[in-house]
PDB file of N, CA and C in Angstrom:
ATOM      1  N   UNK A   1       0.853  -1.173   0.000  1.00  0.00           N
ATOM      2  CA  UNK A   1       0.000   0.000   0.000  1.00  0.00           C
ATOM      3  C   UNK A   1       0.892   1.227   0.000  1.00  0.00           C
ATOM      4  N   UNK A   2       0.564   1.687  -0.595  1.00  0.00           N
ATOM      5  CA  UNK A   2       1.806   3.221  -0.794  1.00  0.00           C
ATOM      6  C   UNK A   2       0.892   4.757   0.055  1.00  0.00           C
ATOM      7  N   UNK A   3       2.085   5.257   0.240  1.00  0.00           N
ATOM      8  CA  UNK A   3       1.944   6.238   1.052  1.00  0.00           C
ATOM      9  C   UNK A   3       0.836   7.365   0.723  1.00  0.00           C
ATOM     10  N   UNK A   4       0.032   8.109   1.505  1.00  0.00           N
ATOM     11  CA  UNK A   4      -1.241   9.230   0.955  1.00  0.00           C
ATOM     12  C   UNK A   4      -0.336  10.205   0.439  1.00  0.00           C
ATOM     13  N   UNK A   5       0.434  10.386   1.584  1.00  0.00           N
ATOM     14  CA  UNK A   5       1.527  11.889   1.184  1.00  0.00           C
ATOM     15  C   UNK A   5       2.674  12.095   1.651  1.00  0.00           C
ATOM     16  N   UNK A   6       3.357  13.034   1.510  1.00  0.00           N
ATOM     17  CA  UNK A   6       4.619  13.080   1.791  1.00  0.00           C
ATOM     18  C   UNK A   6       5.048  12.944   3.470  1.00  0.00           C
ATOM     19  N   UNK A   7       3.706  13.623   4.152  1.00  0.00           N
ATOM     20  CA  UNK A   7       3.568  13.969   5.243  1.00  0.00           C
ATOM     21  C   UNK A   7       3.554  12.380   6.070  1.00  0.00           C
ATOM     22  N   UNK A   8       2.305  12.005   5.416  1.00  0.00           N
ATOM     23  CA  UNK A   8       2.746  10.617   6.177  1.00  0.00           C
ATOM     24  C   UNK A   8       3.802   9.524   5.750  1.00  0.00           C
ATOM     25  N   UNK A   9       4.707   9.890   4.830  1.00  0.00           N
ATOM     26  CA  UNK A   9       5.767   9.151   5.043  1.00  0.00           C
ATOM     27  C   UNK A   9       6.836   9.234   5.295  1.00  0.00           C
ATOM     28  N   UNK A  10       6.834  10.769   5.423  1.00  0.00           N
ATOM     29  CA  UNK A  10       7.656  11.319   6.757  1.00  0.00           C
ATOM     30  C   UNK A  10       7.609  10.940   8.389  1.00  0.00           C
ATOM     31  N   UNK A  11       6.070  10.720   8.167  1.00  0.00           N
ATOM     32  CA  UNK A  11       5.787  10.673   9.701  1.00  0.00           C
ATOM     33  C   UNK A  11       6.231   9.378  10.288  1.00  0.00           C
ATOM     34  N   UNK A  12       6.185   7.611   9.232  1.00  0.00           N
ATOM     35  CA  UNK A  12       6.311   6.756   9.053  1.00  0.00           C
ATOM     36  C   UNK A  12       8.002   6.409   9.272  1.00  0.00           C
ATOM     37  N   UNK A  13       8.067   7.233   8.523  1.00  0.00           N
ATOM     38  CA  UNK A  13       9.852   6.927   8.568  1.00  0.00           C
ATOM     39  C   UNK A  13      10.375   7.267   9.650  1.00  0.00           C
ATOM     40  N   UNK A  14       9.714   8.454  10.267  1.00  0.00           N
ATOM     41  CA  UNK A  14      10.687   8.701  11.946  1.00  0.00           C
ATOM     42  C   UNK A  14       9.896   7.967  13.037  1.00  0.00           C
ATOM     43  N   UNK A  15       8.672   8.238  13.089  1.00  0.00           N
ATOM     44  CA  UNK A  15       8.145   7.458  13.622  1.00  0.00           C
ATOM     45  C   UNK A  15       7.725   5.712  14.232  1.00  0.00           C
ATOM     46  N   UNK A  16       7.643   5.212  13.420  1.00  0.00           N
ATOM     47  CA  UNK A  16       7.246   4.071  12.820  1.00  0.00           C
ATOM     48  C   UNK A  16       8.427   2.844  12.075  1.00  0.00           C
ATOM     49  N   UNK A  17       9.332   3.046  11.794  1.00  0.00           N
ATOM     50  CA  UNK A  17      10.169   2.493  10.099  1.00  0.00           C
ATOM     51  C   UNK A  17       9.965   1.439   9.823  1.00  0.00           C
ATOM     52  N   UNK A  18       9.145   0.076  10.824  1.00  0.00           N
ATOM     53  CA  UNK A  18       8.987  -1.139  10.131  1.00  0.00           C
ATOM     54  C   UNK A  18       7.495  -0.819   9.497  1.00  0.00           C
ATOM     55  N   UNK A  19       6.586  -0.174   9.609  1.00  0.00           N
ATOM     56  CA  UNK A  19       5.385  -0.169   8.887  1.00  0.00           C
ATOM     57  C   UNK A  19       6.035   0.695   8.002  1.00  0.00           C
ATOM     58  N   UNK A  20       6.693   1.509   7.534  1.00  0.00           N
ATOM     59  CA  UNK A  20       7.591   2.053   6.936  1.00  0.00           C
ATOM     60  C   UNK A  20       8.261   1.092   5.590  1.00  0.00           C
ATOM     61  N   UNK A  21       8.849   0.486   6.379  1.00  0.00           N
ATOM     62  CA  UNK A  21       9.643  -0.822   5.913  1.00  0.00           C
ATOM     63  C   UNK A  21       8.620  -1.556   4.796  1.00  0.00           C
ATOM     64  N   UNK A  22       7.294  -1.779   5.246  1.00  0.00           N
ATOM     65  CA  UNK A  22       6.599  -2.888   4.683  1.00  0.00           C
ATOM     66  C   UNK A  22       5.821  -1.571   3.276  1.00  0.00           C
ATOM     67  N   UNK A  23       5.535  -0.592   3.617  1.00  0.00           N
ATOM     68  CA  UNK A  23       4.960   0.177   2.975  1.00  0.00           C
ATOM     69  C   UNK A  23       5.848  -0.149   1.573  1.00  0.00           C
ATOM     70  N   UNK A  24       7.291   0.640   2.141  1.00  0.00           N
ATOM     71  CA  UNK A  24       8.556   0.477   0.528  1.00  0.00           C
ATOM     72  C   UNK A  24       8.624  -1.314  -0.161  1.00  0.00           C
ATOM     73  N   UNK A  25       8.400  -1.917   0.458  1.00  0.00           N
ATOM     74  CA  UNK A  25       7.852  -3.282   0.042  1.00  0.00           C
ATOM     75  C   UNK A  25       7.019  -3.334  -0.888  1.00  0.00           C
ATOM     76  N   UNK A  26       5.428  -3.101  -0.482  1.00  0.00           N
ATOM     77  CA  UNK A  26       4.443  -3.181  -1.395  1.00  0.00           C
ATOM     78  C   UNK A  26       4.714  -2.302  -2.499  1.00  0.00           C
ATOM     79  N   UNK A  27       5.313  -1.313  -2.492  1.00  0.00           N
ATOM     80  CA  UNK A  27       5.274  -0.231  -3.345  1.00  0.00           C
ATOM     81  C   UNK A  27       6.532  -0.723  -4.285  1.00  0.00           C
ATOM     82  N   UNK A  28       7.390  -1.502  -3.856  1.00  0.00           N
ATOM     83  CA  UNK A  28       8.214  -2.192  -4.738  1.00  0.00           C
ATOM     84  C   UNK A  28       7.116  -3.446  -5.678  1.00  0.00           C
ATOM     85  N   UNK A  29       6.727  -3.741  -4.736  1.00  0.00           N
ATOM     86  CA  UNK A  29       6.121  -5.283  -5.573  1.00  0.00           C
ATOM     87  C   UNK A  29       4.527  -4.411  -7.082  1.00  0.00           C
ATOM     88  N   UNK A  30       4.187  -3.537  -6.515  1.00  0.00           N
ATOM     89  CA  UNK A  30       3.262  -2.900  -7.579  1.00  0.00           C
ATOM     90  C   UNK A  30       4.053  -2.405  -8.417  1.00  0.00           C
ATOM     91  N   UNK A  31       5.193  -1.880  -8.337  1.00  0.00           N
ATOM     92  CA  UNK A  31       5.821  -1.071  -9.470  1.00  0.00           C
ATOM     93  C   UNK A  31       6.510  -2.740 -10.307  1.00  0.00           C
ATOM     94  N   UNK A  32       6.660  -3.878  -9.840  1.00  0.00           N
ATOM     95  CA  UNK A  32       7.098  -4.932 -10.652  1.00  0.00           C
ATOM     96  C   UNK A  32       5.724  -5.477 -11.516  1.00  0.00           C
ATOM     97  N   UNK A  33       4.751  -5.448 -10.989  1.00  0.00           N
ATOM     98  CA  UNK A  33       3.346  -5.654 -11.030  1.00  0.00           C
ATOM     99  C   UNK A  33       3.026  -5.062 -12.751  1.00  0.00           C
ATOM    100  N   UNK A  34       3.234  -3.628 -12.276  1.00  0.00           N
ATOM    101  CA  UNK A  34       2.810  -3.056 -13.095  1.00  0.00           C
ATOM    102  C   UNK A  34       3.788  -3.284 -14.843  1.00  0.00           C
ATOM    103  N   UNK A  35       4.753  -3.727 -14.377  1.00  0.00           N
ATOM    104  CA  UNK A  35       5.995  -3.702 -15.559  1.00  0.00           C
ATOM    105  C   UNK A  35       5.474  -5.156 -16.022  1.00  0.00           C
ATOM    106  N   UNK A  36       5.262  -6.051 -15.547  1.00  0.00           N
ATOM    107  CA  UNK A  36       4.681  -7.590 -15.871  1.00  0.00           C
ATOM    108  C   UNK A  36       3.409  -7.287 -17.051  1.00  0.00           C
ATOM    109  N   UNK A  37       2.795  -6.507 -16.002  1.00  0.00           N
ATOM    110  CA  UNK A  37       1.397  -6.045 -16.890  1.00  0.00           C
ATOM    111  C   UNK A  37       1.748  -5.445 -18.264  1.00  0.00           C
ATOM    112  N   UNK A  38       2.413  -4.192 -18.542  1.00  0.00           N
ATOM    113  CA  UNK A  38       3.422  -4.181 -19.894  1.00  0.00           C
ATOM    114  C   UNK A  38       3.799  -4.971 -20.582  1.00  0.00           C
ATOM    115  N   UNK A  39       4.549  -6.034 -20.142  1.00  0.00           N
ATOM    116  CA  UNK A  39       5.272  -6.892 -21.440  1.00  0.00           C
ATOM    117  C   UNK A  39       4.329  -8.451 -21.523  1.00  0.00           C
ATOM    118  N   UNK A  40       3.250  -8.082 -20.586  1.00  0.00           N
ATOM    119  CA  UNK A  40       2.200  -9.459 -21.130  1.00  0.00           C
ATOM    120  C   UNK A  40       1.083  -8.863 -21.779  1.00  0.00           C
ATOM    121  N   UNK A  41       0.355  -7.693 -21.847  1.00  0.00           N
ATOM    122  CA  UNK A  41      -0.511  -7.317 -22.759  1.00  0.00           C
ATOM    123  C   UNK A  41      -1.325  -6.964 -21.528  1.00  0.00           C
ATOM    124  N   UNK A  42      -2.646  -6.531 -22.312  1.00  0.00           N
ATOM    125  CA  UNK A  42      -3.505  -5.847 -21.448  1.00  0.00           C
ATOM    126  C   UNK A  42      -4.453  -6.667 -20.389  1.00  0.00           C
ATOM    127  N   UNK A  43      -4.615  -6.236 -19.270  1.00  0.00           N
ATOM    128  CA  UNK A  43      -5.498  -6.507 -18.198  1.00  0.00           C
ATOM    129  C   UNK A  43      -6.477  -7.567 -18.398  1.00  0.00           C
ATOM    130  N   UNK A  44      -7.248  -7.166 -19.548  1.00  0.00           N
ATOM    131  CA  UNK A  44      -8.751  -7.854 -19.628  1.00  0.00           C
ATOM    132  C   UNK A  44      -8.475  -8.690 -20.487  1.00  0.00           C
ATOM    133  N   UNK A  45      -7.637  -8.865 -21.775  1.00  0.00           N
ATOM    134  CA  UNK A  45      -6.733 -10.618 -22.216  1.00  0.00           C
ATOM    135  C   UNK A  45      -6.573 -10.971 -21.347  1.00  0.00           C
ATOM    136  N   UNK A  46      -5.687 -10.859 -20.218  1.00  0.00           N
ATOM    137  CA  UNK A  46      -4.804 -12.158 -19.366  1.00  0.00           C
ATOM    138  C   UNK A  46      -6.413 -12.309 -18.802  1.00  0.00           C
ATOM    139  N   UNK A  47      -7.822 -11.123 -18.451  1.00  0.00           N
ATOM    140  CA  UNK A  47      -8.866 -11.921 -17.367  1.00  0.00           C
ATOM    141  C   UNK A  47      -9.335 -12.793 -18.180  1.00  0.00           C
ATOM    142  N   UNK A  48      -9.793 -12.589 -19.840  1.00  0.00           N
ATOM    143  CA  UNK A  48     -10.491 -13.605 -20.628  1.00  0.00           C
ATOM    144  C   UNK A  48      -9.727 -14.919 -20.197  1.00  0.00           C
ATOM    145  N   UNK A  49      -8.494 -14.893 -20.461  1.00  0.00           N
ATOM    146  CA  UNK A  49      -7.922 -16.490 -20.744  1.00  0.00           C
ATOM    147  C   UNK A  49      -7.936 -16.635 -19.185  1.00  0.00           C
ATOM    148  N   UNK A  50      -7.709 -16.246 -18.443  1.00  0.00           N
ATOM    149  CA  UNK A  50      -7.815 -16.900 -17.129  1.00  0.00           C
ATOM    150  C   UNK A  50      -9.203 -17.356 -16.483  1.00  0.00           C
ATOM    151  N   UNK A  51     -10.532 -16.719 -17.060  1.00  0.00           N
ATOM    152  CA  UNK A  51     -12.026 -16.818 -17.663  1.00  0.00           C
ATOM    153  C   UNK A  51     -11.825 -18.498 -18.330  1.00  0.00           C
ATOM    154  N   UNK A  52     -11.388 -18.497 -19.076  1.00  0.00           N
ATOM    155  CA  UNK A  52     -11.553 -19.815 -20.128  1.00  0.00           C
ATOM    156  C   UNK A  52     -10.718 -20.858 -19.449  1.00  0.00           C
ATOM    157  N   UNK A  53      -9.666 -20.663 -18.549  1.00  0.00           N
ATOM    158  CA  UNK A  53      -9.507 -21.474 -18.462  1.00  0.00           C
ATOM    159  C   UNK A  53      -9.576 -22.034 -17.232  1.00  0.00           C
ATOM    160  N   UNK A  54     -10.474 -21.591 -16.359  1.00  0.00           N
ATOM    161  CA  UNK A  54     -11.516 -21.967 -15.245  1.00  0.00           C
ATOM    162  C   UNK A  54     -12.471 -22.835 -15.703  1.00  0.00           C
ATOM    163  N   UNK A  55     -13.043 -22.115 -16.629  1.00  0.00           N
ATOM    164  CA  UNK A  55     -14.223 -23.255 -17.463  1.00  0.00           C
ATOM    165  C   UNK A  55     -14.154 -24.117 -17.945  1.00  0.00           C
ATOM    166  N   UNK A  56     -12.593 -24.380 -17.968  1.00  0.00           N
ATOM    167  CA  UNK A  56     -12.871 -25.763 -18.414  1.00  0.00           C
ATOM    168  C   UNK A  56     -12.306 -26.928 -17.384  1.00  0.00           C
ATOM    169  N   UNK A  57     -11.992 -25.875 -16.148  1.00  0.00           N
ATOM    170  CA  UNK A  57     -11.597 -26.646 -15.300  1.00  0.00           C
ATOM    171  C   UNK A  57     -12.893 -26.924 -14.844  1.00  0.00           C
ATOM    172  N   UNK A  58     -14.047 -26.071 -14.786  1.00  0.00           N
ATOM    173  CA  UNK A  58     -15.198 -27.095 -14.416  1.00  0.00           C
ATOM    174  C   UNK A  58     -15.651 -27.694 -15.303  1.00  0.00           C
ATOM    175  N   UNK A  59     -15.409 -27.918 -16.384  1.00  0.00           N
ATOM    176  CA  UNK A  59     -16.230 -29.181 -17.219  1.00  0.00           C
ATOM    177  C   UNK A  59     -15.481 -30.057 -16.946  1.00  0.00           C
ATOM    178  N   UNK A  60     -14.128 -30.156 -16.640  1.00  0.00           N
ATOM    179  CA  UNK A  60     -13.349 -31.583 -16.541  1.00  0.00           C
ATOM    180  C   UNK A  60     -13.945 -32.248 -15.076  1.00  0.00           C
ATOM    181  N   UNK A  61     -14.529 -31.516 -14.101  1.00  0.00           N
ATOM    182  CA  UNK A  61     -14.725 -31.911 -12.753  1.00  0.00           C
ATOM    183  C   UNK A  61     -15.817 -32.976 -12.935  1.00  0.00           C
ATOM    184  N   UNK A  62     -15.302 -33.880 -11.980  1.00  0.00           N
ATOM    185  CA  UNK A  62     -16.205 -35.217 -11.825  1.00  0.00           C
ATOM    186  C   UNK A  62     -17.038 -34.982 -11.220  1.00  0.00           C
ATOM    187  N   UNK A  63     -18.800 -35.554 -11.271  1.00  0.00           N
ATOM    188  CA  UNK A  63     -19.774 -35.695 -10.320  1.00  0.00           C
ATOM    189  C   UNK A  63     -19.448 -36.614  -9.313  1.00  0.00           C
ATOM    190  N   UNK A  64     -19.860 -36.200  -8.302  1.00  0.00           N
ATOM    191  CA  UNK A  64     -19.783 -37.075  -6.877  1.00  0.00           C
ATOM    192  C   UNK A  64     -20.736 -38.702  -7.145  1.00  0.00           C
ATOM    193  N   UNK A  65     -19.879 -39.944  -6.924  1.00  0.00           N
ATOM    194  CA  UNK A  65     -21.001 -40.820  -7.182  1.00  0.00           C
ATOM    195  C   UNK A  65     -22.398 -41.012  -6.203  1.00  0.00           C
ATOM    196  N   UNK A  66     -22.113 -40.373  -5.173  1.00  0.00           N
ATOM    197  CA  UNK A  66     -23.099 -40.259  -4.148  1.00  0.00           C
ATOM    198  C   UNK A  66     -24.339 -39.546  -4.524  1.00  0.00           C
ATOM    199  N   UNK A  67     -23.983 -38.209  -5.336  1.00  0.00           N
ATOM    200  CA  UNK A  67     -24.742 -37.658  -5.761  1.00  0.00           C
ATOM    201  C   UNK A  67     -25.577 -38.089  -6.749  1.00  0.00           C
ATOM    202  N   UNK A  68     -24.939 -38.517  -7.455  1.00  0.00           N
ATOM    203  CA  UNK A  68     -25.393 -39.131  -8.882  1.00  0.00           C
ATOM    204  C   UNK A  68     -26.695 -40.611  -8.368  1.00  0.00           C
ATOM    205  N   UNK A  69     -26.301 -41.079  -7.418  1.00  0.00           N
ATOM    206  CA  UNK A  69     -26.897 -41.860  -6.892  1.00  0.00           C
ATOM    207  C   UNK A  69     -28.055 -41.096  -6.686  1.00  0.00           C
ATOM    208  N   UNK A  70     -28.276 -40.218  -5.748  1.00  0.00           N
ATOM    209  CA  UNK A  70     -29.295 -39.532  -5.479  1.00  0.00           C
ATOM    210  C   UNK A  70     -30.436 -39.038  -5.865  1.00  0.00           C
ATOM    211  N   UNK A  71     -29.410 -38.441  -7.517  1.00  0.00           N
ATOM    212  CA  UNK A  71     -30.704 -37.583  -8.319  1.00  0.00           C
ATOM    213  C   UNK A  71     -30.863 -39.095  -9.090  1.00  0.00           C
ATOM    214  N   UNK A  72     -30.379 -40.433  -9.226  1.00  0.00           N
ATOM    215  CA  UNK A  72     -31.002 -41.075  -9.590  1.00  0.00           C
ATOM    216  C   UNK A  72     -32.417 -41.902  -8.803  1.00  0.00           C
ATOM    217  N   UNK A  73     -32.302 -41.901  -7.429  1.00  0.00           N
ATOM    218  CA  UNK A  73     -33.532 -42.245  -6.776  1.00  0.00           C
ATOM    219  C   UNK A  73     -34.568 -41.526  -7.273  1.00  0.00           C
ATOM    220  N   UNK A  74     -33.933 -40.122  -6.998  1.00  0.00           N
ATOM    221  CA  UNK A  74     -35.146 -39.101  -6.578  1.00  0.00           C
ATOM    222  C   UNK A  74     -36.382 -39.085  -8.389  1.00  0.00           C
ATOM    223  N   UNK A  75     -34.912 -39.310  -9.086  1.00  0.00           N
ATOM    224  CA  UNK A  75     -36.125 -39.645 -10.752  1.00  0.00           C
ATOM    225  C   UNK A  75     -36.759 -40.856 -10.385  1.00  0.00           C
ATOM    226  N   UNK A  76     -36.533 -42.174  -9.935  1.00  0.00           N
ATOM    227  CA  UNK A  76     -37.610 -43.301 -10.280  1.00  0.00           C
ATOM    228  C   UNK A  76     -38.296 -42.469  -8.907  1.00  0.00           C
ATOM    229  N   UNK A  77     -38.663 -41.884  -8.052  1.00  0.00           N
ATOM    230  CA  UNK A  77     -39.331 -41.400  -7.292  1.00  0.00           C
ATOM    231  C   UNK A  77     -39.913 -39.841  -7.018  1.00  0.00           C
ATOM    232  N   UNK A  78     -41.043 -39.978  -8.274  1.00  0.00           N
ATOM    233  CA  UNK A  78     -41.608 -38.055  -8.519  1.00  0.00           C
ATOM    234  C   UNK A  78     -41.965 -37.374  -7.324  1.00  0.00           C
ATOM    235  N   UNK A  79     -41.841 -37.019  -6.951  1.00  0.00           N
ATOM    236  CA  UNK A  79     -42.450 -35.482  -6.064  1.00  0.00           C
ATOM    237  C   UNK A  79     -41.334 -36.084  -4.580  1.00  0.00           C
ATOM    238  N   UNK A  80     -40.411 -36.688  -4.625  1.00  0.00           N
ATOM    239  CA  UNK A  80     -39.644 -36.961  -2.897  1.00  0.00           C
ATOM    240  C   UNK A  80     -38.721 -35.460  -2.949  1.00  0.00           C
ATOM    241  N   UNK A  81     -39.022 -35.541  -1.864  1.00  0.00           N
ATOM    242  CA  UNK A  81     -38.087 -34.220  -1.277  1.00  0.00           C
ATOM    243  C   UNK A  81     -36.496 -34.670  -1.176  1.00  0.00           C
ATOM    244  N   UNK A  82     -35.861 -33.681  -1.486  1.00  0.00           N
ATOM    245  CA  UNK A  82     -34.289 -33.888  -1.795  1.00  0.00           C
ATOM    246  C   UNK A  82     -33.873 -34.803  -0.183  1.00  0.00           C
ATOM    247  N   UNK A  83     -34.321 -34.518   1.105  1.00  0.00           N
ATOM    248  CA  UNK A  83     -34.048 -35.305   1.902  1.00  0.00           C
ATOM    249  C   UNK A  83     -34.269 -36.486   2.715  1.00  0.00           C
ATOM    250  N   UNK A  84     -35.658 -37.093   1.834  1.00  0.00           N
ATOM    251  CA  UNK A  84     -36.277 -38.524   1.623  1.00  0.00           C
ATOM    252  C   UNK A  84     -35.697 -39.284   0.687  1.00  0.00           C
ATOM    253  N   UNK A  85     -35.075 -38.556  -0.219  1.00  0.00           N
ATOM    254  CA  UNK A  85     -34.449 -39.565  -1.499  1.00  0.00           C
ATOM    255  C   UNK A  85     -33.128 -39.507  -0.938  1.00  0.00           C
ATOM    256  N   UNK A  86     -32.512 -38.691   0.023  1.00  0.00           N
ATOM    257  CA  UNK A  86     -30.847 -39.107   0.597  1.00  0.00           C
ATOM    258  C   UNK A  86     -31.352 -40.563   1.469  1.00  0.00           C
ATOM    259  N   UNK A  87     -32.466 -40.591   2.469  1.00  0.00           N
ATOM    260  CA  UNK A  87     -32.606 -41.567   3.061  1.00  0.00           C
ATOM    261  C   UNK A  87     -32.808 -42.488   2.354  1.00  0.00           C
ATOM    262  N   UNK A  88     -33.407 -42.241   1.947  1.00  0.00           N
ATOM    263  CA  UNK A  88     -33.362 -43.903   0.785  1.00  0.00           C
ATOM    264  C   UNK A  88     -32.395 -44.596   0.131  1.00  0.00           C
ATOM    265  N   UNK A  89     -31.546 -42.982  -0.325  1.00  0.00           N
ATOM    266  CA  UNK A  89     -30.427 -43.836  -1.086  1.00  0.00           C
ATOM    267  C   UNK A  89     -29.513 -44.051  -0.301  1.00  0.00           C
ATOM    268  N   UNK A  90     -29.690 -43.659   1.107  1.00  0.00           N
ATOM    269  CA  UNK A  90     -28.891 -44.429   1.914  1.00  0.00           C
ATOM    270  C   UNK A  90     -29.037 -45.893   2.068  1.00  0.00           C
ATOM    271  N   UNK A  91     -30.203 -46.517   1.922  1.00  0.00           N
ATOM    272  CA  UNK A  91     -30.517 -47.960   1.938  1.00  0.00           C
ATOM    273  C   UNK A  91     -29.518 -48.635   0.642  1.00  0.00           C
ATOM    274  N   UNK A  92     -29.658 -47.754  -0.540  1.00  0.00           N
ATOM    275  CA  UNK A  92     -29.473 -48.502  -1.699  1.00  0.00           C
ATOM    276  C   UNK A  92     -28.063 -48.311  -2.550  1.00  0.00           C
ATOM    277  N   UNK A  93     -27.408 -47.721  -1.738  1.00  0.00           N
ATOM    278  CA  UNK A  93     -26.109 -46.947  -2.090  1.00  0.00           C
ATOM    279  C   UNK A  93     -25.088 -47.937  -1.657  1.00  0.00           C
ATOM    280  N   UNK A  94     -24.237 -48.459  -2.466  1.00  0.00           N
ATOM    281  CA  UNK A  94     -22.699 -49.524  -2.413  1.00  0.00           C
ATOM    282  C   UNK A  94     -22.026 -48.500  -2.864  1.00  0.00           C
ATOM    283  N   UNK A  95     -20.688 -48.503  -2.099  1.00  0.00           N
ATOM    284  CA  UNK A  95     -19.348 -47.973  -2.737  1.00  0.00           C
ATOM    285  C   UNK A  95     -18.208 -48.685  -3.610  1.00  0.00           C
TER     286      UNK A  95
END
């Protein structure tokens, strides 16, 4: 987090110098931040592809077989409430 003003990082530096300390830190790591951001292209490319490639980290994700079990009771059984068809498929459920 970088300083409001001169004043308070004056005040920081005599006062204070390890919150001081951490301030010239962050303010190092944004100014590298910002130079990364330069030589990879703009902001909202790197969000698209990082967008896309979330999505397909959820299409690769497996259904739970427990689950799958479940919404299969609950179809051969119309109108059961989501927590009558767990009991049941607790009867009928092998791992």
């Amino acid at each position: 987090m970088p300083y409001k003003s001169k004043k308070q990082e004056m005040f920081l530096r005599k006062n204070k110098p390890e919150v001081a300390k951490k301030f010239d830190k962050d303010i190092k790591k944004m100014k590298k931040m910002k130079k990364m951001k330069k030589q990879t292209g703009s902001d909202k490319t790197n969000e698209k592809q990082g967008m896309e490639i979330r999505d397909l980290k959820k299409k690769v994700k497996k259904e739970n077989k427990w689950m799958l079990h479940i919404k299969k009771v609950r179809k051969e059984n119309k109108g059961m409430s989501y927590k009558e068809a767990m009991v049941k498929a607790k009867q009928s459920y092998k791992k």
